[in-house]
Protein backbone atom coordinates (compact mmCIF):
# COMPACT_ATOMS: atom_id res chain seq x y z
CA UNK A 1 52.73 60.00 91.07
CA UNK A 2 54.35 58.08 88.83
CA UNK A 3 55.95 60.50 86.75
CA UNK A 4 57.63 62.08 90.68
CA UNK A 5 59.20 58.85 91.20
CA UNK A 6 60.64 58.60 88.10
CA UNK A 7 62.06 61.80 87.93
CA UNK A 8 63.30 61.27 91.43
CA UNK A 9 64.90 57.80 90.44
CA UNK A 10 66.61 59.82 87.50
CA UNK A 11 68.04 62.68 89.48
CA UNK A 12 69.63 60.37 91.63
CA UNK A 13 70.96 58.30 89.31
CA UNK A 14 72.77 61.60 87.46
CA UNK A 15 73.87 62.99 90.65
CA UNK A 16 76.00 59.90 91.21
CA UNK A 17 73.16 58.78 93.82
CA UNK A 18 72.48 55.43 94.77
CA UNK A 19 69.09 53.54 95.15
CA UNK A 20 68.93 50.61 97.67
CA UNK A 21 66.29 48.59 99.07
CA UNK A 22 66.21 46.01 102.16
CA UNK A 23 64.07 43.11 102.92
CA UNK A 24 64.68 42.51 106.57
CA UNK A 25 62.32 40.54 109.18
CA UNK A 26 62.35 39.40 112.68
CA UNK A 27 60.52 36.11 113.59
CA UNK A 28 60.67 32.76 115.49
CA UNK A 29 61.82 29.46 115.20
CA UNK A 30 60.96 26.34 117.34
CA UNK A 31 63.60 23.51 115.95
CA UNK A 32 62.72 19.83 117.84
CA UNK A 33 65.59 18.23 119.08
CA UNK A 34 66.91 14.06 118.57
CA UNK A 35 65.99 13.48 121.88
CA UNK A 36 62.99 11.44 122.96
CA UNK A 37 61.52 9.83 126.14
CA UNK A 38 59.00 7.57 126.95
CA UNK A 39 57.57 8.42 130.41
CA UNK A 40 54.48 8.55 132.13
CA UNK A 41 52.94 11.89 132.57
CA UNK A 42 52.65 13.52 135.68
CA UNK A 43 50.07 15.88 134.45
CA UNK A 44 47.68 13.55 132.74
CA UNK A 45 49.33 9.56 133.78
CA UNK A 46 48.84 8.84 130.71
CA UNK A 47 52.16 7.02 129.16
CA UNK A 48 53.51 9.75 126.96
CA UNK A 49 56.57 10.85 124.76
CA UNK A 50 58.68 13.62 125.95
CA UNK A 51 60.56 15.74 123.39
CA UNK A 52 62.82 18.61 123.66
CA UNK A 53 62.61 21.55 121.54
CA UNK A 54 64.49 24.87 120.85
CA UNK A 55 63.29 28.27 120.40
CA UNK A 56 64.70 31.22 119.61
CA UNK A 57 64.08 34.81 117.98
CA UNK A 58 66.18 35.79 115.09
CA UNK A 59 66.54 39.11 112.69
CA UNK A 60 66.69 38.02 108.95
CA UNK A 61 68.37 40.58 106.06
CA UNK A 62 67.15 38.94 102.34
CA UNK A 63 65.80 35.79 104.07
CA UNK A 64 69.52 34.91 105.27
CA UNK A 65 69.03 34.34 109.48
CA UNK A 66 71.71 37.17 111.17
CA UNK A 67 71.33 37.45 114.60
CA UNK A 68 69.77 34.83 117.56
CA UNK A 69 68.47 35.89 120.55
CA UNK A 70 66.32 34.82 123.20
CA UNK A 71 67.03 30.96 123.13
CA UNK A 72 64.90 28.64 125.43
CA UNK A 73 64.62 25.00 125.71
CA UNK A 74 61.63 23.29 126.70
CA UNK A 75 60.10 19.93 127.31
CA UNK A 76 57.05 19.06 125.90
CA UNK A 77 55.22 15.94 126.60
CA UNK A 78 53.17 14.26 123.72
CA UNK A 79 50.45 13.19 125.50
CA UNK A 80 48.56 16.40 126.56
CA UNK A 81 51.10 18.83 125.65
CA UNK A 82 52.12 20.22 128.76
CA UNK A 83 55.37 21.59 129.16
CA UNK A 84 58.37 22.54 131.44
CA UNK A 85 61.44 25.19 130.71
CA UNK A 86 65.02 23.51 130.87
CA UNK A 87 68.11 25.11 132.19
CA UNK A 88 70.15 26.52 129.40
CA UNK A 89 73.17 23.83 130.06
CA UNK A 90 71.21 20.84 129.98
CA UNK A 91 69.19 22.09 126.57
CA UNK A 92 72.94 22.10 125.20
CA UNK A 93 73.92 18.59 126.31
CA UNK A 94 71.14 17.52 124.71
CA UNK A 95 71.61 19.32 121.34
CA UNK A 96 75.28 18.13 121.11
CA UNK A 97 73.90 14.42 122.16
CA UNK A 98 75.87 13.84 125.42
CA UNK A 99 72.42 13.59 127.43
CA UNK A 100 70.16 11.01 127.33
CA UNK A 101 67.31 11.02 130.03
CA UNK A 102 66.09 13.47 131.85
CA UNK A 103 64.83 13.45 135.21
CA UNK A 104 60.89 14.08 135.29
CA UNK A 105 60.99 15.18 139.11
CA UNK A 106 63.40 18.11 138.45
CA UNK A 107 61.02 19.53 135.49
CA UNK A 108 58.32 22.13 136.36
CA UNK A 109 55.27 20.92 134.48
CA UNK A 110 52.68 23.28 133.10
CA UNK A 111 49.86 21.68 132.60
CA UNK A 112 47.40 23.36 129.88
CA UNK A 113 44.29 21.86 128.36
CA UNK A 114 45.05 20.66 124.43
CA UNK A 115 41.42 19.40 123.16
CA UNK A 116 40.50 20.86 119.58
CA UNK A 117 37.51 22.13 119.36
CA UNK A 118 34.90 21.47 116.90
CA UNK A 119 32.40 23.94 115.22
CA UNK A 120 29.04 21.61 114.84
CA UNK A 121 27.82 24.46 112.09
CA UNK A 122 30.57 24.21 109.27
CA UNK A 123 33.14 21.12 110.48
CA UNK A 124 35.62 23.26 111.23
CA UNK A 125 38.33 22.27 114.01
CA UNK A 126 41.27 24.58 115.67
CA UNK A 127 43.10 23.45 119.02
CA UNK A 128 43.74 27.74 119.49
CA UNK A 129 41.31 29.27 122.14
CA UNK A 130 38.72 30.67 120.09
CA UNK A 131 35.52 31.74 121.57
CA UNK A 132 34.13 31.68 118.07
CA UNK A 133 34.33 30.14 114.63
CA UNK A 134 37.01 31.93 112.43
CA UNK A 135 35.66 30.57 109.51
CA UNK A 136 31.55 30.53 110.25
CA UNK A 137 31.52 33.24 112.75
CA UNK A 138 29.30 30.82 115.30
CA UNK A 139 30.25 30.37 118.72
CA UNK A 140 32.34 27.62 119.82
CA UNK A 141 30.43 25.89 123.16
């Protein structure tokens, strides 16, 4: 096998031939914005920060970010994590820092339990909704 891809890698290389390679990827960011609030909840009541964060998909070419797509903003409340989608306009007032408060009655909440759970066989604790242990293998209860 090795001797093939040498020989290849030599014929192209006296036919004038050229050998490339790419590292390319496509992943996600989520970037928190300077913008917090202290409110209380009106999932929870309990008196909670709310932050604003970005996210956004992006195509990398040699670990250099090329293209964004897909940007969202959304509000995220500290306190039990629930969260509510902003309108693309106001997510850019308050990257640029021209808004300061937002109005809690206009957001859609979703409200989703965020309790870690603990595995009483091996100590180990994950806030993701496993049914079972992913390092012990024993169910989660």
């Amino acid at each position: 096998m090795q001797e093939t891809l040498r020989e290849w890698i030599s014929e192209l290389e006296n036919d004038g031939g050229v050998f490339m390679f790419f590292i390319m990827g496509i992943s996600q960011k989520e970037k928190k914005l300077k913008f917090s609030e202290l409110k209380i909840c009106k999932c929870c009541g309990k008196y909670g920060r709310m932050e604003v964060f970005v996210t956004y998909t992006y195509l990398m070419l040699f670990f250099v970010p090329i293209i964004k797509w897909n940007k969202r903003y959304i509000v995220r409340m500290g306190c039990c994590g629930s969260t509510a989608n902003l309108a693309p306009e106001i997510g850019k007032k308050i990257e640029q820092g021209q808004l300061e408060s937002l109005d809690e009655d206009k957001l859609n909440f979703e409200h989703y339990e965020n309790h870690a759970k603990y595995c009483s066989e091996c100590g180990y604790t994950t806030m993701e909704d496993f049914q079972f242990c992913p390092k012990c293998g024993k169910s989660f209860k």
